[in-house]
C-alpha atoms as a PDB file:
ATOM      1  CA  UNK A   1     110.852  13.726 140.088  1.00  0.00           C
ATOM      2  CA  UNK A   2     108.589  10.321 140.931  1.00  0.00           C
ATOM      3  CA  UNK A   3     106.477  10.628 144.208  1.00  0.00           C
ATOM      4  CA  UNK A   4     108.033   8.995 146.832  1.00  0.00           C
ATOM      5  CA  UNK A   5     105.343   6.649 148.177  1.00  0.00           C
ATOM      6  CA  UNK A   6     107.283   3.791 149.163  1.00  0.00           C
ATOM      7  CA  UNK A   7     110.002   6.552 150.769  1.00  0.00           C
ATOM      8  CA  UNK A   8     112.426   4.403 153.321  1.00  0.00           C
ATOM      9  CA  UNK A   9     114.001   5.892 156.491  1.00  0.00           C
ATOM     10  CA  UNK A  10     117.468   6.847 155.109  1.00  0.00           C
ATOM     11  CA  UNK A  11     115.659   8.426 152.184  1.00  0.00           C
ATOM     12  CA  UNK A  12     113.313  10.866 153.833  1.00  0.00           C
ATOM     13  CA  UNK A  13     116.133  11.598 156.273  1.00  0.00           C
ATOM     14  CA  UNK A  14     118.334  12.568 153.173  1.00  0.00           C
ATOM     15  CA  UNK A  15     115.504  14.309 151.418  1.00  0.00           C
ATOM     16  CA  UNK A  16     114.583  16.391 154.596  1.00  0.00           C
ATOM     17  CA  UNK A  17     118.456  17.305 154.973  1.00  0.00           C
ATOM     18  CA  UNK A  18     118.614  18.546 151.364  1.00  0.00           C
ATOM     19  CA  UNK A  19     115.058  20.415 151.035  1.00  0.00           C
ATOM     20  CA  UNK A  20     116.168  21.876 154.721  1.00  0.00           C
ATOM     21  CA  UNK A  21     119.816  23.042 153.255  1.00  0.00           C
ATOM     22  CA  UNK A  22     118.089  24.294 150.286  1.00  0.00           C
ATOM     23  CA  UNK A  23     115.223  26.600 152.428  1.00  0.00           C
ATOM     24  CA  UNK A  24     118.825  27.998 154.504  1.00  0.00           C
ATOM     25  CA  UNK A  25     120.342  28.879 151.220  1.00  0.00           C
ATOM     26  CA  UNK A  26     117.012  30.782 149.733  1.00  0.00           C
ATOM     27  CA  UNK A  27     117.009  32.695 153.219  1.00  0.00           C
ATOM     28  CA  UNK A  28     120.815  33.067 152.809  1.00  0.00           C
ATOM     29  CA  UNK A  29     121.422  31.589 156.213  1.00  0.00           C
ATOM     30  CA  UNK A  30     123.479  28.262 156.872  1.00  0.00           C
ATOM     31  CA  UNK A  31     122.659  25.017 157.783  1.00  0.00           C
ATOM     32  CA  UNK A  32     125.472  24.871 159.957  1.00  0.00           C
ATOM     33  CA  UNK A  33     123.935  26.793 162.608  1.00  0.00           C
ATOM     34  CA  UNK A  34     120.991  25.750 164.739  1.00  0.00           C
ATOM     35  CA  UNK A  35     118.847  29.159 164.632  1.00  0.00           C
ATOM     36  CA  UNK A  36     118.892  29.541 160.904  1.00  0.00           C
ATOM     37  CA  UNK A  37     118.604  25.417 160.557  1.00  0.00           C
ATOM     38  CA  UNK A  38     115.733  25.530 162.959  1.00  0.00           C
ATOM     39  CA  UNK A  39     114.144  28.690 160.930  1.00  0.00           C
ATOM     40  CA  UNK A  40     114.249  26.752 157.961  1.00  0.00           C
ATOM     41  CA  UNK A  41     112.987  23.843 159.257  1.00  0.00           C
ATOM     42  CA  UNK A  42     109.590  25.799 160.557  1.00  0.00           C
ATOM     43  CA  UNK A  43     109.278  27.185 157.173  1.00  0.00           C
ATOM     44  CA  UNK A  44     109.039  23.949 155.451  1.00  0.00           C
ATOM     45  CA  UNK A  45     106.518  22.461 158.259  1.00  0.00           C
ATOM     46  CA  UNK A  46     104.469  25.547 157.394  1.00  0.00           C
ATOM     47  CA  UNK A  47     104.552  24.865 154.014  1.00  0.00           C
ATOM     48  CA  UNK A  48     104.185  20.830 154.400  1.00  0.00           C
ATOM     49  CA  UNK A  49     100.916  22.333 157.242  1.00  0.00           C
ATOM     50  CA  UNK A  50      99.648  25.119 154.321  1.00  0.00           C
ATOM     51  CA  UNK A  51      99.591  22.153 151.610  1.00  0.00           C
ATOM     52  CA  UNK A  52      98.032  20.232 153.985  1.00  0.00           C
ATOM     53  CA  UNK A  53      95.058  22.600 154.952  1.00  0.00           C
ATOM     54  CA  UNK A  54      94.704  24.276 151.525  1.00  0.00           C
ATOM     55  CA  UNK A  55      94.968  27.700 152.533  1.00  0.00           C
ATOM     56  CA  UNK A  56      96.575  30.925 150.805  1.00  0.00           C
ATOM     57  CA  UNK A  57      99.353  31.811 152.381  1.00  0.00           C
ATOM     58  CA  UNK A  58     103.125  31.771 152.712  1.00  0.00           C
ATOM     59  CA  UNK A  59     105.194  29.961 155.223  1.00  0.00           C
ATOM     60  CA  UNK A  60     106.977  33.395 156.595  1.00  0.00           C
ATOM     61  CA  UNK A  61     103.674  35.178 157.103  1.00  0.00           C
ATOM     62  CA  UNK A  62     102.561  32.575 159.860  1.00  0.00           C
ATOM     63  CA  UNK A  63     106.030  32.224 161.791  1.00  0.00           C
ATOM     64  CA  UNK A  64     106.789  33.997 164.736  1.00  0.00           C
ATOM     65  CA  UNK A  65     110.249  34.577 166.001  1.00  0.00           C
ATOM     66  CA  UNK A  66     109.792  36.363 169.339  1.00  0.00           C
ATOM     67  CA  UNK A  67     107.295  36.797 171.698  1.00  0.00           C
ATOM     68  CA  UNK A  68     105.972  33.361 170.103  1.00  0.00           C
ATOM     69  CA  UNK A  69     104.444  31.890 173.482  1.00  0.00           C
ATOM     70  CA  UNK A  70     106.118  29.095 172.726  1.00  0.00           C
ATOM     71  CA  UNK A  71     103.967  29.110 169.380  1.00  0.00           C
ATOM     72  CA  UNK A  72     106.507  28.876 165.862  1.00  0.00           C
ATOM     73  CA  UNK A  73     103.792  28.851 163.354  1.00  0.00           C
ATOM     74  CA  UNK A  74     100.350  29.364 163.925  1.00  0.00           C
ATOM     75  CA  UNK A  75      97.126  30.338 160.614  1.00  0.00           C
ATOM     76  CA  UNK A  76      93.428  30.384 160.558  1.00  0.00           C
ATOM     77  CA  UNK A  77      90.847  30.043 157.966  1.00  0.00           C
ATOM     78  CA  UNK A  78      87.508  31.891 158.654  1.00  0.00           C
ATOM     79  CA  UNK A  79      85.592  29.898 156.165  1.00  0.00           C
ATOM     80  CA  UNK A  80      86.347  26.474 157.616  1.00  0.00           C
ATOM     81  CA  UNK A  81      86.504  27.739 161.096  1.00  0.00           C
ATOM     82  CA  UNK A  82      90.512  25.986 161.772  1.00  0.00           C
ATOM     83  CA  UNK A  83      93.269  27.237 163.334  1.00  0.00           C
ATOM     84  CA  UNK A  84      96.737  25.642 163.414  1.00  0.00           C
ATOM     85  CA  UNK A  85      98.964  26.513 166.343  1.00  0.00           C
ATOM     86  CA  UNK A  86     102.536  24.417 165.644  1.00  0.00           C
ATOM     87  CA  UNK A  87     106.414  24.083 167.785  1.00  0.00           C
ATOM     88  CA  UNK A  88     108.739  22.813 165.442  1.00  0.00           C
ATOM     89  CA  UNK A  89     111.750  21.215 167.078  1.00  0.00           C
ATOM     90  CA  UNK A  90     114.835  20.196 164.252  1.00  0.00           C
ATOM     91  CA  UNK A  91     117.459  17.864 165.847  1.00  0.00           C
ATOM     92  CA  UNK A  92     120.238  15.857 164.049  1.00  0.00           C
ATOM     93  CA  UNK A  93     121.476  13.882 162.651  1.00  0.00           C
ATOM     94  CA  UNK A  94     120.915  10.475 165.405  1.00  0.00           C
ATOM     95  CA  UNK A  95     116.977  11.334 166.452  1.00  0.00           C
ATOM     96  CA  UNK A  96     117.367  11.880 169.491  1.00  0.00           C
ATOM     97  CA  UNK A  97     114.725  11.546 172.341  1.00  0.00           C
ATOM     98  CA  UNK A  98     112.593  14.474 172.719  1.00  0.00           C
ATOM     99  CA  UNK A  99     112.166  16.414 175.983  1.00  0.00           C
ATOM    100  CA  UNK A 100     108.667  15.606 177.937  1.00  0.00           C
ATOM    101  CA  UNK A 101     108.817  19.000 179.295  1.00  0.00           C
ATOM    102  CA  UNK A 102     108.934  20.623 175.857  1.00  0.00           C
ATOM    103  CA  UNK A 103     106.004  18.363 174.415  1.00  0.00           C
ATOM    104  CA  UNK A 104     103.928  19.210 177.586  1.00  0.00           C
ATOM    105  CA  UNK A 105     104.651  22.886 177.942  1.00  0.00           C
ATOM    106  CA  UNK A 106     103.596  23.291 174.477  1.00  0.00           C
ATOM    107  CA  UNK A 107     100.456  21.592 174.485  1.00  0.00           C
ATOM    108  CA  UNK A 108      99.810  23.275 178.001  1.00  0.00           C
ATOM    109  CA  UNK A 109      99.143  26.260 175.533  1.00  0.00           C
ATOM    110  CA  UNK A 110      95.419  25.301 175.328  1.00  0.00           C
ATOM    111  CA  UNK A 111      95.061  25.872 178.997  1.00  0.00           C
ATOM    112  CA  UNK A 112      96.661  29.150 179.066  1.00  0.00           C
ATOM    113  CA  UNK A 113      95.221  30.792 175.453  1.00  0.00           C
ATOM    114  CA  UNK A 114      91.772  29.861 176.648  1.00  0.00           C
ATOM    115  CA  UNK A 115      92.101  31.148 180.472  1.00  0.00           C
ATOM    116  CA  UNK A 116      94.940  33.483 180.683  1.00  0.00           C
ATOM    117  CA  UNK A 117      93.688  36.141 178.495  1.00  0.00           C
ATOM    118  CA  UNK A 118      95.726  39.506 180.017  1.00  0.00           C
ATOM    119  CA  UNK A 119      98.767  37.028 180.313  1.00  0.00           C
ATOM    120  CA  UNK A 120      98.728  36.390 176.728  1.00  0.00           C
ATOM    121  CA  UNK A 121      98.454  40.050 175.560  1.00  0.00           C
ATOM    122  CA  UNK A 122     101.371  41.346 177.919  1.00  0.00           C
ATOM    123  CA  UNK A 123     103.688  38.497 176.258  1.00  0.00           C
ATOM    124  CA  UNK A 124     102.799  37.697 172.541  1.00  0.00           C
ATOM    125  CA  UNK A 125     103.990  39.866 169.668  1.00  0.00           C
ATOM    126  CA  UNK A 126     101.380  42.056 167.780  1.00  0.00           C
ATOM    127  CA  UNK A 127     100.804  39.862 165.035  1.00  0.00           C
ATOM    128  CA  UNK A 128     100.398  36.391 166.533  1.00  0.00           C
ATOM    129  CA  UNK A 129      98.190  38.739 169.617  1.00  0.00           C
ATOM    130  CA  UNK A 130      95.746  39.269 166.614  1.00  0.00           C
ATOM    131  CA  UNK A 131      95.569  35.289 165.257  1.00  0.00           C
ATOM    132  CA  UNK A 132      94.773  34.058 169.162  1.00  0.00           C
ATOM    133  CA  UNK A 133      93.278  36.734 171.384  1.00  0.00           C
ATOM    134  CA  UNK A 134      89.885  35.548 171.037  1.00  0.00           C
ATOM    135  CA  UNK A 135      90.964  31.875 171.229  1.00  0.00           C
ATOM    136  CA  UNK A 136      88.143  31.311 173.759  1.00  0.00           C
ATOM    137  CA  UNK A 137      85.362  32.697 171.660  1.00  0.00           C
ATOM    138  CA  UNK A 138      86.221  30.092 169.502  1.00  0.00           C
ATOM    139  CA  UNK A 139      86.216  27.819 171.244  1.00  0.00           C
ATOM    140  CA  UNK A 140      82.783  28.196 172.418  1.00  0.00           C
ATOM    141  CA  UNK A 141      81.956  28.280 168.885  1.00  0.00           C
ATOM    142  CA  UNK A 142      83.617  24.842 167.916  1.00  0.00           C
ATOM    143  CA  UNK A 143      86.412  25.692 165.675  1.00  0.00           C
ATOM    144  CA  UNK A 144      88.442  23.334 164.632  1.00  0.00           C
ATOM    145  CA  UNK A 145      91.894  24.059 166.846  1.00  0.00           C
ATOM    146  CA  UNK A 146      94.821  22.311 166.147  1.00  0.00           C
ATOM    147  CA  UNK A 147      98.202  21.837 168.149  1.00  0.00           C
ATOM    148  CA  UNK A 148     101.095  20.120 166.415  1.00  0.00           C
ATOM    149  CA  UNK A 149     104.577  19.506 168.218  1.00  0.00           C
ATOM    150  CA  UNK A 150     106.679  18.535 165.243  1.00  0.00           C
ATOM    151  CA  UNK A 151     109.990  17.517 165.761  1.00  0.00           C
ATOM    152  CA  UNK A 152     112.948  14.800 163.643  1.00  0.00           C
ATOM    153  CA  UNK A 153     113.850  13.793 167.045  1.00  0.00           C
ATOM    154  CA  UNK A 154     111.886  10.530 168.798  1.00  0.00           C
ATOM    155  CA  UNK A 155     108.671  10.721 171.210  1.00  0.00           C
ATOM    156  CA  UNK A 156     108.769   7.836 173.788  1.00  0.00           C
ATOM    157  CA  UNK A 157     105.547   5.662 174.316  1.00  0.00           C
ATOM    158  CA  UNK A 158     105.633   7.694 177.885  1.00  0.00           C
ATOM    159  CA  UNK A 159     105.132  10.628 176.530  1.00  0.00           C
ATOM    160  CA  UNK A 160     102.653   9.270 173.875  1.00  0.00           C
ATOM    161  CA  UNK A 161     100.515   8.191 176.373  1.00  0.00           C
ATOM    162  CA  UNK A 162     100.447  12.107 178.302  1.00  0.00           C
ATOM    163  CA  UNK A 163      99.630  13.697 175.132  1.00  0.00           C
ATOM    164  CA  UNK A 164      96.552  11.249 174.844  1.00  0.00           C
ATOM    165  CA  UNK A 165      95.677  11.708 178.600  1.00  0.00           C
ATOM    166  CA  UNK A 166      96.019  15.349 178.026  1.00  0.00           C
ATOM    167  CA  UNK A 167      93.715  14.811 174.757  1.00  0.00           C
ATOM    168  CA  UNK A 168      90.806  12.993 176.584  1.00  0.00           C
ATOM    169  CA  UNK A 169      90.840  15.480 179.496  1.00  0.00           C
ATOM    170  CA  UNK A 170      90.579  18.469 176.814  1.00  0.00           C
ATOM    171  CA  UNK A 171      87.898  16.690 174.521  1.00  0.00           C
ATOM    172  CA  UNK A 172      85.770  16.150 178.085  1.00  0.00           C
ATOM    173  CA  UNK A 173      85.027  20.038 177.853  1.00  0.00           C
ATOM    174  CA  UNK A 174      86.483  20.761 174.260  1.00  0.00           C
ATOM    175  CA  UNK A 175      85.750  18.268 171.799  1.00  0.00           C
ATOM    176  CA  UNK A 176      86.992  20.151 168.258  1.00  0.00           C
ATOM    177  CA  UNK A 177      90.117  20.736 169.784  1.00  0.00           C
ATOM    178  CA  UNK A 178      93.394  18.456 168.962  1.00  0.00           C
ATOM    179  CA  UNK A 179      96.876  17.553 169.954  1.00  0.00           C
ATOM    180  CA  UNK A 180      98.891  16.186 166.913  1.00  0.00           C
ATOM    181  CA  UNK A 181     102.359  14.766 167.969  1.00  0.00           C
ATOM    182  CA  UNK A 182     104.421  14.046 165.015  1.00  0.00           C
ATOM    183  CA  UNK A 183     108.063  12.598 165.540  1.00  0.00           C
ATOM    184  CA  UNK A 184     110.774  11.611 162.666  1.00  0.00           C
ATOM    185  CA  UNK A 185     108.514   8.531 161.451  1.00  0.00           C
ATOM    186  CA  UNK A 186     105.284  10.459 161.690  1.00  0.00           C
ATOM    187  CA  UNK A 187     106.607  13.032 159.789  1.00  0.00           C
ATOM    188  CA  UNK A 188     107.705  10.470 157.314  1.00  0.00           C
ATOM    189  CA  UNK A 189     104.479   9.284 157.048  1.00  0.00           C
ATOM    190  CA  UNK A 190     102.823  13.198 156.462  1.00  0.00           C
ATOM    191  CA  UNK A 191     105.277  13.830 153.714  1.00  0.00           C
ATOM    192  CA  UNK A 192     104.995  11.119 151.798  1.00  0.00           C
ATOM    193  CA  UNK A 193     101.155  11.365 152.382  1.00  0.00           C
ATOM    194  CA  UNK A 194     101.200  15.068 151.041  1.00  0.00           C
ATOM    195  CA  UNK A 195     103.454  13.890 148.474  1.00  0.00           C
ATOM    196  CA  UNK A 196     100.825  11.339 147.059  1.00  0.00           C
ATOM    197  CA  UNK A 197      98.659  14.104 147.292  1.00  0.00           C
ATOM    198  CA  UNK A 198     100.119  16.022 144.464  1.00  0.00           C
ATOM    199  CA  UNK A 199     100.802  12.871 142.615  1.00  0.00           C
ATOM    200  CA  UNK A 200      98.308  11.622 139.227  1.00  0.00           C
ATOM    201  CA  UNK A 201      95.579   9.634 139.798  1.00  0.00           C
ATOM    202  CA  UNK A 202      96.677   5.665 139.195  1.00  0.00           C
ATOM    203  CA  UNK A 203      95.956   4.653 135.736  1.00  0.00           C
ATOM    204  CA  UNK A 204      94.496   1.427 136.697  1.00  0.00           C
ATOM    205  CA  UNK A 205      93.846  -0.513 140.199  1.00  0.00           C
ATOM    206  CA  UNK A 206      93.509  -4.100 140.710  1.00  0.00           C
ATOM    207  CA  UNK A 207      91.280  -6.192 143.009  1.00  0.00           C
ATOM    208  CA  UNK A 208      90.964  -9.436 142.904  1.00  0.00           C
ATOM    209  CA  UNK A 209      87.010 -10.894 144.158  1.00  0.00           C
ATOM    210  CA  UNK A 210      86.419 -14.226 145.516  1.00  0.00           C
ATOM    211  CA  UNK A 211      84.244 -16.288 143.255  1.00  0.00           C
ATOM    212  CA  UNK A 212      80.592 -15.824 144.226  1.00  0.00           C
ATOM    213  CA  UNK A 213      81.388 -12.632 146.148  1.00  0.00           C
ATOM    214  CA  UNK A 214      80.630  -9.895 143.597  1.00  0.00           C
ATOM    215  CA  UNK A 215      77.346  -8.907 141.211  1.00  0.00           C
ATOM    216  CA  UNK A 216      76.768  -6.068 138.812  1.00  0.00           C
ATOM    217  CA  UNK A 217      73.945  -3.975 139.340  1.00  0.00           C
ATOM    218  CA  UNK A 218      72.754  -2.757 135.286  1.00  0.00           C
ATOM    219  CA  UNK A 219      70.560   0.391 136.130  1.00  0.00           C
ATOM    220  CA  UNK A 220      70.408   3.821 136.680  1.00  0.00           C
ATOM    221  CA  UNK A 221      74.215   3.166 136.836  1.00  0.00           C
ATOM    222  CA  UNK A 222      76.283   0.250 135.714  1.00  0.00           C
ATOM    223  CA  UNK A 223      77.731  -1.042 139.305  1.00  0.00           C
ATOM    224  CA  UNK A 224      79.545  -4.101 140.894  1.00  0.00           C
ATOM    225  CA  UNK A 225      79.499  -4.483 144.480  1.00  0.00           C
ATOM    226  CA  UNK A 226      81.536  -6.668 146.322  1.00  0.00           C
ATOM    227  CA  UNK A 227      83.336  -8.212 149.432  1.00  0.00           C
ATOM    228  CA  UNK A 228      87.116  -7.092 149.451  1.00  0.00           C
ATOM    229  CA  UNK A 229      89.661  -8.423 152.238  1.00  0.00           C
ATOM    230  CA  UNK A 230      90.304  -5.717 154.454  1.00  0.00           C
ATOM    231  CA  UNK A 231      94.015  -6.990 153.467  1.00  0.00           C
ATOM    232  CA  UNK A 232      93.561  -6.164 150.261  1.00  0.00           C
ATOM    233  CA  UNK A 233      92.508  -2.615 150.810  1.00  0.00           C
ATOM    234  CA  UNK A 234      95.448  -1.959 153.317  1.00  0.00           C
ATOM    235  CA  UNK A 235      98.001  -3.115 150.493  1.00  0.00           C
ATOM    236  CA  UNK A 236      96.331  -0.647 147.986  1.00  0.00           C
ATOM    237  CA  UNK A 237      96.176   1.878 150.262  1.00  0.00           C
ATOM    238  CA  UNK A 238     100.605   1.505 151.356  1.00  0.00           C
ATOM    239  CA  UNK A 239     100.845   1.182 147.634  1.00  0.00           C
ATOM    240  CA  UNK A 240      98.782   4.538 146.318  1.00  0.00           C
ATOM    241  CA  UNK A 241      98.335   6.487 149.067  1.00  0.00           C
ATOM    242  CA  UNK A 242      96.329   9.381 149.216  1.00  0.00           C
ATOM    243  CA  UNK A 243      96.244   9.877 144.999  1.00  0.00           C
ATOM    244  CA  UNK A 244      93.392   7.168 145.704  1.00  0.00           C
ATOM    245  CA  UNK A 245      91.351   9.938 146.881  1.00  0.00           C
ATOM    246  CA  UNK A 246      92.896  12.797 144.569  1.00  0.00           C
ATOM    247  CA  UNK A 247      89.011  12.956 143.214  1.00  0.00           C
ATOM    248  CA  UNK A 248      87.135  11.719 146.221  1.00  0.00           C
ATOM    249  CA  UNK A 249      83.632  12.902 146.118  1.00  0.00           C
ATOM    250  CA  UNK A 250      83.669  13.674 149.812  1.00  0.00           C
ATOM    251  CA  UNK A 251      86.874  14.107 151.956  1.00  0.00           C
ATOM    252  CA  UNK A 252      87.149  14.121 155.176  1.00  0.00           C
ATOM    253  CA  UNK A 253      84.781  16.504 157.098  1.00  0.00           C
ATOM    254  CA  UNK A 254      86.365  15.797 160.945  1.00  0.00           C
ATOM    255  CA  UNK A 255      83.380  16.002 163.421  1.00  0.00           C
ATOM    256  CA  UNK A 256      81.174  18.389 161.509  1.00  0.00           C
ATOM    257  CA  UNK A 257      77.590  17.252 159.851  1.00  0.00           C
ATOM    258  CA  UNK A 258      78.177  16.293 156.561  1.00  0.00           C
ATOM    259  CA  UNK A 259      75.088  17.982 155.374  1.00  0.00           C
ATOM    260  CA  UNK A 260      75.503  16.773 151.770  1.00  0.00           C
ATOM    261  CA  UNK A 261      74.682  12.919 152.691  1.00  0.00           C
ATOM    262  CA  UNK A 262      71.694  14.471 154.784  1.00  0.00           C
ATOM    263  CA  UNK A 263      71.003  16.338 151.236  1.00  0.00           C
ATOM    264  CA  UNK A 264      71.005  12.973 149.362  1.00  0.00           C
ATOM    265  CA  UNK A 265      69.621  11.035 151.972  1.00  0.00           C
ATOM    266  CA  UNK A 266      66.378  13.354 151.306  1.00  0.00           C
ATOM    267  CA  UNK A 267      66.329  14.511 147.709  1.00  0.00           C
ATOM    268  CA  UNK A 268      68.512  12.189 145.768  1.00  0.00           C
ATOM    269  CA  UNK A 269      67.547   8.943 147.420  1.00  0.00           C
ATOM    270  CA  UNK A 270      68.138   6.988 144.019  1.00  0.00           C
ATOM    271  CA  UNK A 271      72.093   8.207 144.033  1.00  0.00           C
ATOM    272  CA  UNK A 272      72.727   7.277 148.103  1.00  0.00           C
ATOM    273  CA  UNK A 273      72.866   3.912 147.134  1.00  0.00           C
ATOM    274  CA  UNK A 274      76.281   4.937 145.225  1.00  0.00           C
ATOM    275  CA  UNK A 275      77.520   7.690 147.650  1.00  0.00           C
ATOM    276  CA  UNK A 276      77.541   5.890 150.602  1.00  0.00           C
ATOM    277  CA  UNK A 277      77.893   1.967 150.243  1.00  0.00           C
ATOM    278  CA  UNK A 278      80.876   1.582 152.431  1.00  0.00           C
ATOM    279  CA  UNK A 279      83.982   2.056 150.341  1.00  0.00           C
ATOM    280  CA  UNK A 280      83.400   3.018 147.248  1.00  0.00           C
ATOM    281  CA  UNK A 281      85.342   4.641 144.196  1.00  0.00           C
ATOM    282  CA  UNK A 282      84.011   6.026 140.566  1.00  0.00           C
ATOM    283  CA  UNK A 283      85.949   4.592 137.560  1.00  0.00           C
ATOM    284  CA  UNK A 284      85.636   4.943 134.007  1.00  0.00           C
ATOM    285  CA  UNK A 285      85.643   1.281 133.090  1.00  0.00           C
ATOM    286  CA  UNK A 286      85.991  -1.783 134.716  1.00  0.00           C
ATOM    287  CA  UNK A 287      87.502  -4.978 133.044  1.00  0.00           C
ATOM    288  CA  UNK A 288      86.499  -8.424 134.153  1.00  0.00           C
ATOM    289  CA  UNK A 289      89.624 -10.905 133.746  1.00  0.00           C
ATOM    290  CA  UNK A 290      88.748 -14.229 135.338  1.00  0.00           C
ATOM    291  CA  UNK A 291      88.342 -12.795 138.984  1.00  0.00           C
ATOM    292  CA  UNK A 292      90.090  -9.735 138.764  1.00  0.00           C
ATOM    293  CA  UNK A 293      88.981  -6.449 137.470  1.00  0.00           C
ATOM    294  CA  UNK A 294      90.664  -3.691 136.482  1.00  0.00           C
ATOM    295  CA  UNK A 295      89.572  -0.254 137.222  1.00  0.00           C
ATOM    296  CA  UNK A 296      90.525   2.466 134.775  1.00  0.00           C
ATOM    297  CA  UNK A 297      90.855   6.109 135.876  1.00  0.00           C
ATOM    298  CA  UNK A 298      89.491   5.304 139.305  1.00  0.00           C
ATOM    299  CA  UNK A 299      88.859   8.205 140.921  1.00  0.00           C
END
């Protein structure tokens, strides 16, 4: 099956339908009734969250189904100090608008994991008890903590606007921490971004260069350097999608200290030049037709 980069509305909604029916029928529930169709549906954002944060472990191990705190799926991972708290709210088939209260009681869950301590331990299950009891400790020491409210339904603008308010007040005190609201076209946009993920690198990329607004560089490294319309780089980017950075170098680091450009900054200063020269990309060969070249492989 082709990756679904240019995925339209109707599509994903059908897609989403089918992968959902088929998680029911694995669990041998049915997609006729809202429990096991909500169930389903938390599995496969755990999985689509998992994929996402590259960690080793199965959707049912990280959902909670009573004494949740209002909490569906929640993981950690000790070596890159994250944890992933997520509500997952399935509604069909119109997208319907989403609740403000639900969206703001679950993102209230900061306030009340990092202050109601005894609260939390009278009313959480065991096993999700273990994952957040010493969700103040870290945040102290500036893990990266993550809230997602993921729903199919629609978030207004209002509501938009309270989850950033809520965000700014938070990142006053709490600056690692982070409220991810995804609706039906966000989630859209994450699948088909985790889809491009998983895709093959592109065989070949064009650019096209404005005369006069490129050079090659010969040595250590044969180079060109050049000014691209940010235009350009937008269509690439709608087109690819994340397979352009299948083999990136460096990926995204959030707000930690990307100690590796410090690294080359001091000890490999002929190679920063080629690290960090505002976008750049590695490619195996590059093909000068008239103004446009052709990058092979670029990875």
């Amino acid at each position: 099956m082709s990756t679904p980069i240019g995925m339209s509305v109707d599509t994903f909604r059908q897609t989403l339908k089918q992968e959902i029916e088929a998680r029911c029928k694995e669990l041998g529930k049915s997609y006729d009734k809202e429990p096991d169709r909500g169930y389903a549906f938390e599995l496969w954002v755990a999985d689509l969250l998992i994929r996402n944060y590259e960690v080793d472990i199965e959707p049912e191990t990280c959902t909670y189904r009573s004494k949740d705190l209002l909490i569906d799926l929640a993981f950690d991972d000790e070596e890159a100090k994250a944890l992933v708290l997520g509500q997952c709210k399935f509604v069909s088939p119109s997208n319907p608008d989403i609740s403000e209260s639900d969206v703001v009681s679950f993102f209230d869950r900061h306030e009340v994991l990092s202050k109601n301590t005894s609260w939390v331990r009278d009313h959480a299950s065991d096993e999700l008890h273990d994952l957040i009891s010493d969700y103040p400790e870290r945040l102290e020491k500036e893990w990266n903590i993550s809230f997602y409210f993921i729903t199919t339904g629609k978030v207004s603008e209002r509501i938009k606007n309270l989850v950033a308010e809520k965000q700014k007040k938070i990142n006053s005190r709490y600056p690692t921490v982070a409220l991810n609201c995804w609706d039906f076209y966000n989630l859209k946009e994450e699948y088909i971004r985790s889809k491009s993920i998983e895709a093959s690198i592109s065989e070949a990329v064009e650019l096209q260069f404005g005369r006069g607004r490129y050079l090659f560089k010969d040595s250590p490294y044969r180079t060109l350097l050049a000014i691209v319309k940010g235009t350009q780089l937008t269509a690439l980017y709608k087109k690819e999608r994340e397979r352009l950075f299948a083999y990136n170098i460096r990926s995204v680091l959030g707000k930690r200290v990307n100690k590796t450009i410090i690294d080359t900054a001091g000890n490999r200063h002929d190679d920063f030049y080629y690290f960090n020269n505002g976008v750049s990309a590695v490619c195996t060969r590059i093909h000068e037709l008239a103004n446009i070249f052709d990058s092979r492989s670029c990875k």
